[in-house]
PDB file of N, CA and C in Angstrom:
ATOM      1  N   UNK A   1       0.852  -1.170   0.000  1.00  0.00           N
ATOM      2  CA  UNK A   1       0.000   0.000   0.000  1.00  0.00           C
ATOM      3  C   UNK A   1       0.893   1.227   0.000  1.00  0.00           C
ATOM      4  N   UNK A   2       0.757   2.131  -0.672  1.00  0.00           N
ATOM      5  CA  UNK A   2       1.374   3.475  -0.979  1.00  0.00           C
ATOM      6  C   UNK A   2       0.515   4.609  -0.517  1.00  0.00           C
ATOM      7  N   UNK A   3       0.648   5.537   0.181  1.00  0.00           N
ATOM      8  CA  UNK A   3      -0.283   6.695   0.425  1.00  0.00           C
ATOM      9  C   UNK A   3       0.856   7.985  -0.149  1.00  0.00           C
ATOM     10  N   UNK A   4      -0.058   8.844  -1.193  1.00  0.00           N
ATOM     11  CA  UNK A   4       0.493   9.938  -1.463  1.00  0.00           C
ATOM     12  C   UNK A   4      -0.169  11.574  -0.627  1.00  0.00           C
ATOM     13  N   UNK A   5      -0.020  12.258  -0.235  1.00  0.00           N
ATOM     14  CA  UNK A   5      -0.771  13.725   0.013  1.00  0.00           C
ATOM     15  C   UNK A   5       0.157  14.429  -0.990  1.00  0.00           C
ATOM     16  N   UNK A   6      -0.248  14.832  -2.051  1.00  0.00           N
ATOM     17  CA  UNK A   6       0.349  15.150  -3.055  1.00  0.00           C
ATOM     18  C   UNK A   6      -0.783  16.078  -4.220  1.00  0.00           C
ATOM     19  N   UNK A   7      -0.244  17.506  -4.292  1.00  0.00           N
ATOM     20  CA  UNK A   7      -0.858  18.126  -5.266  1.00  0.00           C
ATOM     21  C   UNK A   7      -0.654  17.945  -7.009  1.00  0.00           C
ATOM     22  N   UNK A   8       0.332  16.889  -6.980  1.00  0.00           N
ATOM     23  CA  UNK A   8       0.618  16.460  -8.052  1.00  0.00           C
ATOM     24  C   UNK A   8       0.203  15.903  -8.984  1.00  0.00           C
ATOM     25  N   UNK A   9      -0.758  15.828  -9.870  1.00  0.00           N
ATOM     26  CA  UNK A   9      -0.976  14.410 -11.138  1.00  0.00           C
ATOM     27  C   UNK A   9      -0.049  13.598 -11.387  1.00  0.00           C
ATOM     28  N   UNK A  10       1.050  14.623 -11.930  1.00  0.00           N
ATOM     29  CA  UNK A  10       2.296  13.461 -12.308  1.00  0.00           C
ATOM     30  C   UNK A  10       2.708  12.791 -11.425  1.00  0.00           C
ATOM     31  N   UNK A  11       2.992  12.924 -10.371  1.00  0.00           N
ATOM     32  CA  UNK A  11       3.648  12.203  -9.388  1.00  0.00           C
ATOM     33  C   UNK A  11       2.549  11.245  -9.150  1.00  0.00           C
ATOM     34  N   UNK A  12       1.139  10.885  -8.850  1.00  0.00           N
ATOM     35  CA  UNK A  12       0.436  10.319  -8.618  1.00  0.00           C
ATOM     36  C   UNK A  12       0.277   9.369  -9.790  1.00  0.00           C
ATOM     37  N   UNK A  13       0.364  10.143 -10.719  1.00  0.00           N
ATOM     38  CA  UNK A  13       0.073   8.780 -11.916  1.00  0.00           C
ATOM     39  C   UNK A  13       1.386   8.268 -11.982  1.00  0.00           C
ATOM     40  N   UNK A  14       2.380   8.662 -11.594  1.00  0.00           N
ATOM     41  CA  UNK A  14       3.669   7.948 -11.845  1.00  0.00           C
ATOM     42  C   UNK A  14       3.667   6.876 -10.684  1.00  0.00           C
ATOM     43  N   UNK A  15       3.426   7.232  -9.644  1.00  0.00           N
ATOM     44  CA  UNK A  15       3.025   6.236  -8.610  1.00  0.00           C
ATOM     45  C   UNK A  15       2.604   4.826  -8.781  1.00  0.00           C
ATOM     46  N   UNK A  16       1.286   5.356  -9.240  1.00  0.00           N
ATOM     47  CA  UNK A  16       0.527   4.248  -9.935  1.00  0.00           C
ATOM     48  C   UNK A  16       0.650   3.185 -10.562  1.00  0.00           C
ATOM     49  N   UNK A  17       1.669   4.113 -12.043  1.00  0.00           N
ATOM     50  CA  UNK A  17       2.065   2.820 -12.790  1.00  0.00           C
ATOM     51  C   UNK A  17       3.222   2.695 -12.189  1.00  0.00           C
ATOM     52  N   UNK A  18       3.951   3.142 -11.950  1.00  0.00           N
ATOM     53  CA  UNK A  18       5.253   2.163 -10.975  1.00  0.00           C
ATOM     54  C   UNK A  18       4.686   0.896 -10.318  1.00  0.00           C
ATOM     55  N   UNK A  19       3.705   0.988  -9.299  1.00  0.00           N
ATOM     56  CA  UNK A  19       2.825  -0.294  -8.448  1.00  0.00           C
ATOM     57  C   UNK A  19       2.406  -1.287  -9.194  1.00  0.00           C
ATOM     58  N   UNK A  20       1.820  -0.285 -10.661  1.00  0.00           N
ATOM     59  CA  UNK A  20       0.845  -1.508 -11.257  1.00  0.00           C
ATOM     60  C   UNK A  20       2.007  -2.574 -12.250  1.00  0.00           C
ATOM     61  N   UNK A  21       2.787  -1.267 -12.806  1.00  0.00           N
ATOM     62  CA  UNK A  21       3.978  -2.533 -13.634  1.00  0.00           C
ATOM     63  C   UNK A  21       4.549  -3.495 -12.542  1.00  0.00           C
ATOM     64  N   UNK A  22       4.829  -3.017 -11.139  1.00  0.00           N
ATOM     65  CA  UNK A  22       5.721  -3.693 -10.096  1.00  0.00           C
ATOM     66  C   UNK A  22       4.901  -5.555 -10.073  1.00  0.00           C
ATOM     67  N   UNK A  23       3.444  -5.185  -9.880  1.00  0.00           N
ATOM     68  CA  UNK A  23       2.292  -6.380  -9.984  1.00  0.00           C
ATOM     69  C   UNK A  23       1.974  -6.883 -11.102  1.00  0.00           C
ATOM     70  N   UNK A  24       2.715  -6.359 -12.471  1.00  0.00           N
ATOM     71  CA  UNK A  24       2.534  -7.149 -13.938  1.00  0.00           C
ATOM     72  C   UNK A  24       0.942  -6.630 -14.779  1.00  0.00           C
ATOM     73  N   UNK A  25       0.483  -5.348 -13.841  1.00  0.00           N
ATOM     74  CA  UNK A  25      -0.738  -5.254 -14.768  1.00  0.00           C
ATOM     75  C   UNK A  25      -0.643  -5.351 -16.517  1.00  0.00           C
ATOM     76  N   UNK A  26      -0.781  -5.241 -17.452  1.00  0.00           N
ATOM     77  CA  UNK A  26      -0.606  -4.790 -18.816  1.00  0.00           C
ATOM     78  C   UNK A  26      -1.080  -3.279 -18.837  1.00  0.00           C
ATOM     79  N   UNK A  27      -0.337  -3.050 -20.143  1.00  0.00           N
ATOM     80  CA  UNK A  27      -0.595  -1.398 -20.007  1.00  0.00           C
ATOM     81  C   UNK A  27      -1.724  -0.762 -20.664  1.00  0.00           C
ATOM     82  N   UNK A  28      -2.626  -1.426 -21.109  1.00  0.00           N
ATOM     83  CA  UNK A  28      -4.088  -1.258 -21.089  1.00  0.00           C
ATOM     84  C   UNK A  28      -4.804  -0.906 -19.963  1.00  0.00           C
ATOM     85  N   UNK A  29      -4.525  -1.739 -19.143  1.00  0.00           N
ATOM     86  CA  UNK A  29      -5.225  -1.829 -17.702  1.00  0.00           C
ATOM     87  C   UNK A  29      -4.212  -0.310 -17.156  1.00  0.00           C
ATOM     88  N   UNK A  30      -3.057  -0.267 -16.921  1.00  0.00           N
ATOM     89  CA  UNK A  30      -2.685   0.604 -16.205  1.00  0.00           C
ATOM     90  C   UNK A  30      -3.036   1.959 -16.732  1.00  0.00           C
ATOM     91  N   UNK A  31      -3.324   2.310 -18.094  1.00  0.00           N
ATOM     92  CA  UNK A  31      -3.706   3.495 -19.026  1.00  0.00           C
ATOM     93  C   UNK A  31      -5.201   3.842 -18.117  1.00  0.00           C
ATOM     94  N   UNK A  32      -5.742   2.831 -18.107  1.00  0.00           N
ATOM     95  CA  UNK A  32      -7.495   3.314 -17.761  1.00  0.00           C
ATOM     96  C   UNK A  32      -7.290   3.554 -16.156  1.00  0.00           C
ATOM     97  N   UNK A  33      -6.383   2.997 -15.427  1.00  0.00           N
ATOM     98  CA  UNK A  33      -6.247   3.530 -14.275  1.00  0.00           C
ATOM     99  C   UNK A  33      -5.601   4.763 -13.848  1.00  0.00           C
ATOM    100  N   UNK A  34      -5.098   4.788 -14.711  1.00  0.00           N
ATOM    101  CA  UNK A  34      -4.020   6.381 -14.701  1.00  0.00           C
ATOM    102  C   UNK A  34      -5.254   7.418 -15.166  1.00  0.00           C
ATOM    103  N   UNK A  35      -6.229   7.279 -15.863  1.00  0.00           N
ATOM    104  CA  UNK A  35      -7.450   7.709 -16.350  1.00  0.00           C
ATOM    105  C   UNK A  35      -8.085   8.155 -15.916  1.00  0.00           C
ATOM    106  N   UNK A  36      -8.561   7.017 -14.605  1.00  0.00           N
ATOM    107  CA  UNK A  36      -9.818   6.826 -13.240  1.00  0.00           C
ATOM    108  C   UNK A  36      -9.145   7.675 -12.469  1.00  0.00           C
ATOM    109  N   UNK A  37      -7.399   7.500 -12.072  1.00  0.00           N
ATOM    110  CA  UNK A  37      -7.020   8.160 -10.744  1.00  0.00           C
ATOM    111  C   UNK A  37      -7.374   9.879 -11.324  1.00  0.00           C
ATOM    112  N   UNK A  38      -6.975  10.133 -12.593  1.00  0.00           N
ATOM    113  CA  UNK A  38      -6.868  11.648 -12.867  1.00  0.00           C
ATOM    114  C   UNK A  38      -7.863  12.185 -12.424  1.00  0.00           C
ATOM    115  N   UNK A  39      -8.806  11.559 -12.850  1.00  0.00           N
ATOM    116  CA  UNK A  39     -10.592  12.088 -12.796  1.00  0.00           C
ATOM    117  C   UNK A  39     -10.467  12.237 -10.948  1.00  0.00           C
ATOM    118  N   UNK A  40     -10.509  10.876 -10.482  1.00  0.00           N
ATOM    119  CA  UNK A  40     -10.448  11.172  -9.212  1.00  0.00           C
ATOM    120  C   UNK A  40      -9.940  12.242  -8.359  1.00  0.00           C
ATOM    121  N   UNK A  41      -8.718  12.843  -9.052  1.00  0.00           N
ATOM    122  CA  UNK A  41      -8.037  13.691  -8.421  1.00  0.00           C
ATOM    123  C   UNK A  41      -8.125  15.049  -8.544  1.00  0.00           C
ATOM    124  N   UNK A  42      -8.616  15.544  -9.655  1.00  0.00           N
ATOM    125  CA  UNK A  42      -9.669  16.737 -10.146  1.00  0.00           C
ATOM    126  C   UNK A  42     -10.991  16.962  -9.892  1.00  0.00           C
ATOM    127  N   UNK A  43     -11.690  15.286  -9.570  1.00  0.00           N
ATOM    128  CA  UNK A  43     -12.680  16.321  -8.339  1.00  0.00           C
ATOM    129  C   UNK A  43     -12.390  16.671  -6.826  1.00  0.00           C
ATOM    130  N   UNK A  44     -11.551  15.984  -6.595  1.00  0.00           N
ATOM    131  CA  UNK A  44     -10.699  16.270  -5.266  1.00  0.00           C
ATOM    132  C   UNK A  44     -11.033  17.401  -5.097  1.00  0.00           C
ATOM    133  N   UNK A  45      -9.988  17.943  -5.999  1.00  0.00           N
ATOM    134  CA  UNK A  45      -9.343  19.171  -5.994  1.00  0.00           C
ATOM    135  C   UNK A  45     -10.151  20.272  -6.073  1.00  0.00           C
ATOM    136  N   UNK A  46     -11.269  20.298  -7.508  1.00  0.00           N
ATOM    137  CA  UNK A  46     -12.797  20.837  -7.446  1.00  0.00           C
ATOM    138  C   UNK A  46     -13.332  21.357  -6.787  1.00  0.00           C
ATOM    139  N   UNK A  47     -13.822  19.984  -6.163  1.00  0.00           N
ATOM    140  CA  UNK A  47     -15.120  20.078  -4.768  1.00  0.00           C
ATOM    141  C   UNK A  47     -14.644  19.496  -3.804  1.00  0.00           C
ATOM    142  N   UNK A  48     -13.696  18.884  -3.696  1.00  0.00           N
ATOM    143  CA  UNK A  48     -13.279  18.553  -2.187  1.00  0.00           C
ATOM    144  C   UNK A  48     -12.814  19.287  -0.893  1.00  0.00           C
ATOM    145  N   UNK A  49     -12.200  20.761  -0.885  1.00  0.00           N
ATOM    146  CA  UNK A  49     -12.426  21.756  -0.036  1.00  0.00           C
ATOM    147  C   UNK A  49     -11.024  21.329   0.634  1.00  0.00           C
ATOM    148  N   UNK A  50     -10.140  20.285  -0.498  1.00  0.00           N
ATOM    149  CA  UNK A  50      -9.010  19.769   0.336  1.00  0.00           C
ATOM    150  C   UNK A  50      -7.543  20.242  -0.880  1.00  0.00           C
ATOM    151  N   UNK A  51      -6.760  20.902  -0.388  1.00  0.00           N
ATOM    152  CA  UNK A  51      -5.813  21.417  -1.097  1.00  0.00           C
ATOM    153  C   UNK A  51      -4.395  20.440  -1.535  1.00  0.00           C
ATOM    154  N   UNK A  52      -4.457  19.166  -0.584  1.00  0.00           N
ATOM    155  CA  UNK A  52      -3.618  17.873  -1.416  1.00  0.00           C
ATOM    156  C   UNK A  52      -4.525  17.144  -0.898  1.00  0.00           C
ATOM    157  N   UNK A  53      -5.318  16.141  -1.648  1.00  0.00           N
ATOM    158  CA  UNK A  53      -5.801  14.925  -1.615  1.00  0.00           C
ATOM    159  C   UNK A  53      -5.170  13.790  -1.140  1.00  0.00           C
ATOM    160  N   UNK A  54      -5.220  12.848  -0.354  1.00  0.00           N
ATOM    161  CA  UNK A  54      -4.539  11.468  -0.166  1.00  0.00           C
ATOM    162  C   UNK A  54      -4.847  10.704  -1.244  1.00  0.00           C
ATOM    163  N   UNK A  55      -3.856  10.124  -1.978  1.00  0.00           N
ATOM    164  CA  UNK A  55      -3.971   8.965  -2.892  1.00  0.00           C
ATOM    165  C   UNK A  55      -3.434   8.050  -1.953  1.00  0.00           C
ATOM    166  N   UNK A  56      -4.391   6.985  -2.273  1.00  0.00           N
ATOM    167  CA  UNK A  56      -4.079   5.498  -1.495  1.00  0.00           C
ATOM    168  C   UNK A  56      -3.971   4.191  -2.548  1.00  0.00           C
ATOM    169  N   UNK A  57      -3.155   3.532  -2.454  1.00  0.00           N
ATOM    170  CA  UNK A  57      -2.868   2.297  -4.119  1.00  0.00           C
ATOM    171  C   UNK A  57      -2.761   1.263  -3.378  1.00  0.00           C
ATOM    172  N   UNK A  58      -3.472   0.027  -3.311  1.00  0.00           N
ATOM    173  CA  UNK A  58      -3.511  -0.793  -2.271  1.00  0.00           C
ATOM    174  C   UNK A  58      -3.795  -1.689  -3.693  1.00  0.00           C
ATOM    175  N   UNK A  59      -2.680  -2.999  -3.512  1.00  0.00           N
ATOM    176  CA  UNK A  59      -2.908  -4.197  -4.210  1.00  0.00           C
ATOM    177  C   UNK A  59      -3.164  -5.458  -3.314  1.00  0.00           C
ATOM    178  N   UNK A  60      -4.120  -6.090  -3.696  1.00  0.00           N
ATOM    179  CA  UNK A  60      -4.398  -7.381  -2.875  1.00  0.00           C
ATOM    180  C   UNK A  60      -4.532  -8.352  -4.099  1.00  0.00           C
ATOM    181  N   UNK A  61      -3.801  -8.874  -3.896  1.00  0.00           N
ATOM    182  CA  UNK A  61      -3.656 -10.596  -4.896  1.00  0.00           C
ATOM    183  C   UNK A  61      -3.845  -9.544  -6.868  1.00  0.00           C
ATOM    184  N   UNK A  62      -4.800  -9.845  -7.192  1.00  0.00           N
ATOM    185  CA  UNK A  62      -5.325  -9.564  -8.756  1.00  0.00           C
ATOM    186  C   UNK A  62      -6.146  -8.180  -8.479  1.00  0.00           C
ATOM    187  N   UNK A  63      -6.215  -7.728  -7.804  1.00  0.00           N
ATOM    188  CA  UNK A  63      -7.218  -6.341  -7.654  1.00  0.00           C
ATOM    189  C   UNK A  63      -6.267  -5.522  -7.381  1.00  0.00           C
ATOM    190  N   UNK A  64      -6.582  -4.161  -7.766  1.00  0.00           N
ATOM    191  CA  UNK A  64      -5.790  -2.995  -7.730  1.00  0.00           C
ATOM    192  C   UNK A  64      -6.691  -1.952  -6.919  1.00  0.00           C
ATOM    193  N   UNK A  65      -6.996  -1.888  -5.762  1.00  0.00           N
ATOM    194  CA  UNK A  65      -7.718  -0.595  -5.586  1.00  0.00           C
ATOM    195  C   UNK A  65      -7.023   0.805  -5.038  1.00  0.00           C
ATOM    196  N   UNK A  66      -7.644   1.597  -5.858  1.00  0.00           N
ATOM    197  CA  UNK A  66      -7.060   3.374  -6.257  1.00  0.00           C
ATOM    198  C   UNK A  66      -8.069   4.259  -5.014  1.00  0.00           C
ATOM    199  N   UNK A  67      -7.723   4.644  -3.946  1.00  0.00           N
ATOM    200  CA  UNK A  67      -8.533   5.441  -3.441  1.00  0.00           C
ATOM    201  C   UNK A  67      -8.492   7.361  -3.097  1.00  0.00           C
ATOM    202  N   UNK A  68      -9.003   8.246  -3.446  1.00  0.00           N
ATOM    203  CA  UNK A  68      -8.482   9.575  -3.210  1.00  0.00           C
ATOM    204  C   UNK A  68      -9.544  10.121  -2.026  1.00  0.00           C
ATOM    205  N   UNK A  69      -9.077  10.428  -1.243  1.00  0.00           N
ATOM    206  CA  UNK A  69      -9.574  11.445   0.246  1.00  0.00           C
ATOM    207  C   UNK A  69      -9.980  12.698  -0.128  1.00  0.00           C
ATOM    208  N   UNK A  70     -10.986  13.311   0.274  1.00  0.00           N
ATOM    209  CA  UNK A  70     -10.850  14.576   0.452  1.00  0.00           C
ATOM    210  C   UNK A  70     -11.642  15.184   2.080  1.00  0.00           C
ATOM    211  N   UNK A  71     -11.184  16.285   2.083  1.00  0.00           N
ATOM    212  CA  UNK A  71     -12.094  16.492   3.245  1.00  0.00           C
ATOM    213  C   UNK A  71     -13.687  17.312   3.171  1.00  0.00           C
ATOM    214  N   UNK A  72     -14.226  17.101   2.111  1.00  0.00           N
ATOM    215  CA  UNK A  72     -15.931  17.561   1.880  1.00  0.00           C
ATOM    216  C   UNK A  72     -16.424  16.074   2.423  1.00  0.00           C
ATOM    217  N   UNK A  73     -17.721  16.682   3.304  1.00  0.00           N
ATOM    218  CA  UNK A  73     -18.453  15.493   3.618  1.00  0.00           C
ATOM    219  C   UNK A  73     -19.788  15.055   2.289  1.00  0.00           C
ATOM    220  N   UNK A  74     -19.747  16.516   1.217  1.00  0.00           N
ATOM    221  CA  UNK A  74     -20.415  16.102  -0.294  1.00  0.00           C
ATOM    222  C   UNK A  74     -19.930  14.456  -0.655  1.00  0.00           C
ATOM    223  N   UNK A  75     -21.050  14.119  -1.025  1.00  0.00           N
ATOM    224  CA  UNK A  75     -20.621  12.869  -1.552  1.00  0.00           C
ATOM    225  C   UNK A  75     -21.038  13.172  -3.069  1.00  0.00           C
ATOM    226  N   UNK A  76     -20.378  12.234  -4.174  1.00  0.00           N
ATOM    227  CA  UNK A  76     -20.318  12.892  -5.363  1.00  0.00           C
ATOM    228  C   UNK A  76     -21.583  11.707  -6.079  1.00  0.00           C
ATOM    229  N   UNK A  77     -22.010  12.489  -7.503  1.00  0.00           N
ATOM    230  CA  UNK A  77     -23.516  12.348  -7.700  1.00  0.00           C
ATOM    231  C   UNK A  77     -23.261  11.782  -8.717  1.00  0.00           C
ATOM    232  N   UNK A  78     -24.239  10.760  -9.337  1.00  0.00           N
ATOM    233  CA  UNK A  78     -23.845  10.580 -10.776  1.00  0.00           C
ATOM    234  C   UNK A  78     -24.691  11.022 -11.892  1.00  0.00           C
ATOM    235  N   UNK A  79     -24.301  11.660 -12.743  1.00  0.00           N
ATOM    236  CA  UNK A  79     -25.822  12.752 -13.448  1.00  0.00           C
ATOM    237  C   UNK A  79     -25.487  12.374 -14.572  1.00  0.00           C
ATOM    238  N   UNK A  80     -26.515  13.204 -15.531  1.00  0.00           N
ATOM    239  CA  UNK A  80     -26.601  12.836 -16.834  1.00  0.00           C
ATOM    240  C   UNK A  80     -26.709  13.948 -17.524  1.00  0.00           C
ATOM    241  N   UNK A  81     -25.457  14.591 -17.861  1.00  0.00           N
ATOM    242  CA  UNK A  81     -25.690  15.336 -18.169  1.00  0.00           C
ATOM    243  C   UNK A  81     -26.099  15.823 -19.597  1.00  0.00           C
ATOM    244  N   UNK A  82     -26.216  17.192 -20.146  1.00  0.00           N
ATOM    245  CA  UNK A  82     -26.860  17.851 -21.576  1.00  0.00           C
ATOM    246  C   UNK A  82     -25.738  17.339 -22.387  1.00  0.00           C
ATOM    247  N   UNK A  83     -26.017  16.864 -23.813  1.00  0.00           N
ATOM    248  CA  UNK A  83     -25.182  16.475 -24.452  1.00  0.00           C
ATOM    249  C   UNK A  83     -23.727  17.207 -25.026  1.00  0.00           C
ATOM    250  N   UNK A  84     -24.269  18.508 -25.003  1.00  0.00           N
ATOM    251  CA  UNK A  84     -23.154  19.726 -25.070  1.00  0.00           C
ATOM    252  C   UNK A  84     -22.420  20.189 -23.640  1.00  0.00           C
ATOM    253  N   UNK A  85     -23.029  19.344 -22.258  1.00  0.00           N
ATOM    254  CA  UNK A  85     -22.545  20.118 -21.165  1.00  0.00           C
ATOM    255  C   UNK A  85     -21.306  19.744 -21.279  1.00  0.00           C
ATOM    256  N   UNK A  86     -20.150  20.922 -20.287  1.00  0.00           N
ATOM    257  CA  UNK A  86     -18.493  20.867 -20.655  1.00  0.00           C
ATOM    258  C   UNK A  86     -18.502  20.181 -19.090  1.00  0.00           C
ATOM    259  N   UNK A  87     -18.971  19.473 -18.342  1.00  0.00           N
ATOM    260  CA  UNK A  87     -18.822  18.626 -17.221  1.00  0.00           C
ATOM    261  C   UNK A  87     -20.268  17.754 -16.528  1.00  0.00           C
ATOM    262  N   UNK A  88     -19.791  16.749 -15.883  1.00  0.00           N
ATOM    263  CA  UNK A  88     -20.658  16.062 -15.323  1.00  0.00           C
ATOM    264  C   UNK A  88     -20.517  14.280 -15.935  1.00  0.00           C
ATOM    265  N   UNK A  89     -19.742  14.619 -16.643  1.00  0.00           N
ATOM    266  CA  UNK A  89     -18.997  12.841 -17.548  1.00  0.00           C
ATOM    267  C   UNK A  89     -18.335  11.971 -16.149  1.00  0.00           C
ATOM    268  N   UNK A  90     -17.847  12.619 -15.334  1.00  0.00           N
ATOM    269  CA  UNK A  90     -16.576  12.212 -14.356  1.00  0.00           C
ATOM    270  C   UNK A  90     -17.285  10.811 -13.855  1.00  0.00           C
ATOM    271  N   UNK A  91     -18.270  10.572 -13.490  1.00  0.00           N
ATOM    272  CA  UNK A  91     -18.394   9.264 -12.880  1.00  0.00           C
ATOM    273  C   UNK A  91     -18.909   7.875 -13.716  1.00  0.00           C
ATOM    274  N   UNK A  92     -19.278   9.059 -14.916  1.00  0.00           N
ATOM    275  CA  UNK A  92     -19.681   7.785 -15.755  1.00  0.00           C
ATOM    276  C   UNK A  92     -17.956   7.501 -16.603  1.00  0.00           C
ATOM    277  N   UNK A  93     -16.971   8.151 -16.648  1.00  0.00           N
ATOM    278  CA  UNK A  93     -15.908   7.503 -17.302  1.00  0.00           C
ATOM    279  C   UNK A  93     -15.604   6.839 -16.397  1.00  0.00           C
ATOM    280  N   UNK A  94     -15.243   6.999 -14.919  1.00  0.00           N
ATOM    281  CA  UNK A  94     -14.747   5.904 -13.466  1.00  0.00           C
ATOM    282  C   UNK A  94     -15.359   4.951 -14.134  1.00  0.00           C
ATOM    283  N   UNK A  95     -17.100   4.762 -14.343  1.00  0.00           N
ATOM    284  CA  UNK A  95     -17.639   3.235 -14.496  1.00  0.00           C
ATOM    285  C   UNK A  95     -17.453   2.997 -15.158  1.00  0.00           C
ATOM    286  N   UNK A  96     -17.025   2.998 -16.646  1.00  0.00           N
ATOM    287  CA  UNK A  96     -16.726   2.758 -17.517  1.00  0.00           C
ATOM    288  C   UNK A  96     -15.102   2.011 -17.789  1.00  0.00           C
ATOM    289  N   UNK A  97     -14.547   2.638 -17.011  1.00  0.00           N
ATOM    290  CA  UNK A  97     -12.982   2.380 -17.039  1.00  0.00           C
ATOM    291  C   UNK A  97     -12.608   0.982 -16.032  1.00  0.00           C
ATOM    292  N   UNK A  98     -13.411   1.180 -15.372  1.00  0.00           N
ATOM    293  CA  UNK A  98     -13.074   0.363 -13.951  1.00  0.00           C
ATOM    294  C   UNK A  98     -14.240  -0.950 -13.723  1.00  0.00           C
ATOM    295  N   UNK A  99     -13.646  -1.829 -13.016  1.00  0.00           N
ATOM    296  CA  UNK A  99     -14.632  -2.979 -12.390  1.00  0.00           C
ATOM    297  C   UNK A  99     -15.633  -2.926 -11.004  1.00  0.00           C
ATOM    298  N   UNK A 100     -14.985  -1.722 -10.085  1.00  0.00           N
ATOM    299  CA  UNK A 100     -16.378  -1.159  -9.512  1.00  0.00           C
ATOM    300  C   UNK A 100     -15.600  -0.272  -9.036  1.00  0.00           C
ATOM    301  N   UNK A 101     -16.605   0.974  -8.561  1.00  0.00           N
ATOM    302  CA  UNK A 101     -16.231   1.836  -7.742  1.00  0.00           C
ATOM    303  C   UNK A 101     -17.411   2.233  -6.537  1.00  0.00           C
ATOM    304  N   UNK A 102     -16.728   3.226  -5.412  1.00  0.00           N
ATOM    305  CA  UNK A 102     -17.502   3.537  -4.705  1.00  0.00           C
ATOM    306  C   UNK A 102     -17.162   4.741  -3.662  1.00  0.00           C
ATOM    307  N   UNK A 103     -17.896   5.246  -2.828  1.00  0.00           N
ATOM    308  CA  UNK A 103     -17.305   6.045  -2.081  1.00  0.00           C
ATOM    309  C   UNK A 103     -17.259   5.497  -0.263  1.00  0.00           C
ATOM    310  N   UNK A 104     -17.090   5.857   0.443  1.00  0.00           N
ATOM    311  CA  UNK A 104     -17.304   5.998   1.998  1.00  0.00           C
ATOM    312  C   UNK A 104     -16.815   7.046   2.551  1.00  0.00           C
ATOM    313  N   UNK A 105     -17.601   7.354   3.555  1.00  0.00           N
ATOM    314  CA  UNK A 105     -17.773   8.389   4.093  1.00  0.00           C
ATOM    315  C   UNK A 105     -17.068   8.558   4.992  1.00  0.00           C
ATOM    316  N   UNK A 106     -16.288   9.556   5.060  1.00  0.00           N
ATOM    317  CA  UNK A 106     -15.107   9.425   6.560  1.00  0.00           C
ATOM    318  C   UNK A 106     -15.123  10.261   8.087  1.00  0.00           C
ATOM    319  N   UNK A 107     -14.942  10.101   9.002  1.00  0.00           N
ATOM    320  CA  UNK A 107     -15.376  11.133   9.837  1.00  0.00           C
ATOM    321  C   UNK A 107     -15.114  12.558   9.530  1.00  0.00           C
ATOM    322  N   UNK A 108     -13.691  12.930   8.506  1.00  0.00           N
ATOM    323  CA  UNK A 108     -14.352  14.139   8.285  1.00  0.00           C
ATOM    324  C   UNK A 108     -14.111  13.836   6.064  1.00  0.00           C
ATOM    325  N   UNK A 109     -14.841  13.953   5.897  1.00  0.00           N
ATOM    326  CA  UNK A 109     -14.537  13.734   4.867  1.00  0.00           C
ATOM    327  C   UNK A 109     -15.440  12.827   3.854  1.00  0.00           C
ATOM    328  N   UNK A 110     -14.629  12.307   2.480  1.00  0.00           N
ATOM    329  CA  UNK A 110     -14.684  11.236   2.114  1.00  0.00           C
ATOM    330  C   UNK A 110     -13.756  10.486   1.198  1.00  0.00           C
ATOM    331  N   UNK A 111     -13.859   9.110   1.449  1.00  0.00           N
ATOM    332  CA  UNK A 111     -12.771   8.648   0.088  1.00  0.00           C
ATOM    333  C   UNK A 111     -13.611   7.823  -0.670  1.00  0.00           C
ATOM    334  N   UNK A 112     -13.430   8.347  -2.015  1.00  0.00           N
ATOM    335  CA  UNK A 112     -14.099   7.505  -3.370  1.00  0.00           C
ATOM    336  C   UNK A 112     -12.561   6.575  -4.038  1.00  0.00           C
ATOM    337  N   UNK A 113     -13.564   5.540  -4.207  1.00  0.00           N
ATOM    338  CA  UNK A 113     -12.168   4.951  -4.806  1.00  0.00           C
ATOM    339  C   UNK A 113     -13.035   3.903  -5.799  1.00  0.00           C
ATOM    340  N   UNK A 114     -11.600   3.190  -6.760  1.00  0.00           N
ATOM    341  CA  UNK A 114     -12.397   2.007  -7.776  1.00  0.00           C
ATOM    342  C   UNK A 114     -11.527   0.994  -7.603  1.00  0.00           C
ATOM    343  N   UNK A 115     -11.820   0.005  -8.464  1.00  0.00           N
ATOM    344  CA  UNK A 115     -11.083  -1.356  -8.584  1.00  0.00           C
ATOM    345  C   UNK A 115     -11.013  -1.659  -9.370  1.00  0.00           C
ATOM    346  N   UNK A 116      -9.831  -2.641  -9.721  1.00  0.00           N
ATOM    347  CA  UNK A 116      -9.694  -3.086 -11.611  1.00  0.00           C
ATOM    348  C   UNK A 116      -8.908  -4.555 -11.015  1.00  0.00           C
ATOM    349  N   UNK A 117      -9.357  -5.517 -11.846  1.00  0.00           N
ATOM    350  CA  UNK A 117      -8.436  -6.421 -11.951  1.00  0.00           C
ATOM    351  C   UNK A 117      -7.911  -6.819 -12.896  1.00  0.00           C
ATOM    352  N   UNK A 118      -6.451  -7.812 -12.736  1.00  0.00           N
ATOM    353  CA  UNK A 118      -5.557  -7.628 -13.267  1.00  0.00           C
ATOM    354  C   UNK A 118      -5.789  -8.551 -14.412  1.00  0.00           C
ATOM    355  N   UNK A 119      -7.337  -9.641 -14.549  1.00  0.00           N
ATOM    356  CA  UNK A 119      -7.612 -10.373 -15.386  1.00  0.00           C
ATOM    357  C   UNK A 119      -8.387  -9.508 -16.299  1.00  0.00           C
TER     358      UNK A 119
END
């Protein structure tokens, strides 16, 4: 497990795939996670009311789970948005990219995170 507090993208996605090549993901899989974490980390940053986010990279056996902190107790929505709107895609690319995601709620805060496996 790796924890970053880091205002960084690069450093976070470099993180990432460092862990995920370290565990043999393919780089398909690690592309869409580098993908999921970005998104993750721009709403952080957004609406999270938190000025470095915790990235958390926790591998267990074939699963990869990506988690980012913030400190808003908002929990994030999944909408649909106007076909021309310039935001509101963010949770439908997570589902899309990933094998599940979710949030929990933290005493102050929350962390949303997803999962991918390595099959």
């Amino acid at each position: 497990m790796r924890h970053l507090n880091t205002p960084s993208l690069a450093i976070a996605r470099q993180s990432l795939r460092d862990a995920m090549g370290r565990c043999g993901y393919p780089p398909s899989v690690t592309a869409d996670a580098e993908l999921a974490l970005a998104e993750l980390l721009v709403n952080a940053w957004r609406h999270g009311d938190t000025p470095a986010p915790v990235v958390l990279i926790l591998v267990v056996g074939p699963t990869l789970r990506v988690a980012v902190s913030d400190e808003s107790p908002d929990l994030p929505e999944k909408r649909d948005p106007a076909p021309l709107a310039q935001s509101g895609r963010g949770l439908q690319l997570i589902e899309g990219l990933t094998h599940r995601w979710g949030v929990d709620p933290q005493e102050r805060g929350k962390m949303v995170w997803f999962e991918l496996d390595a099959a």
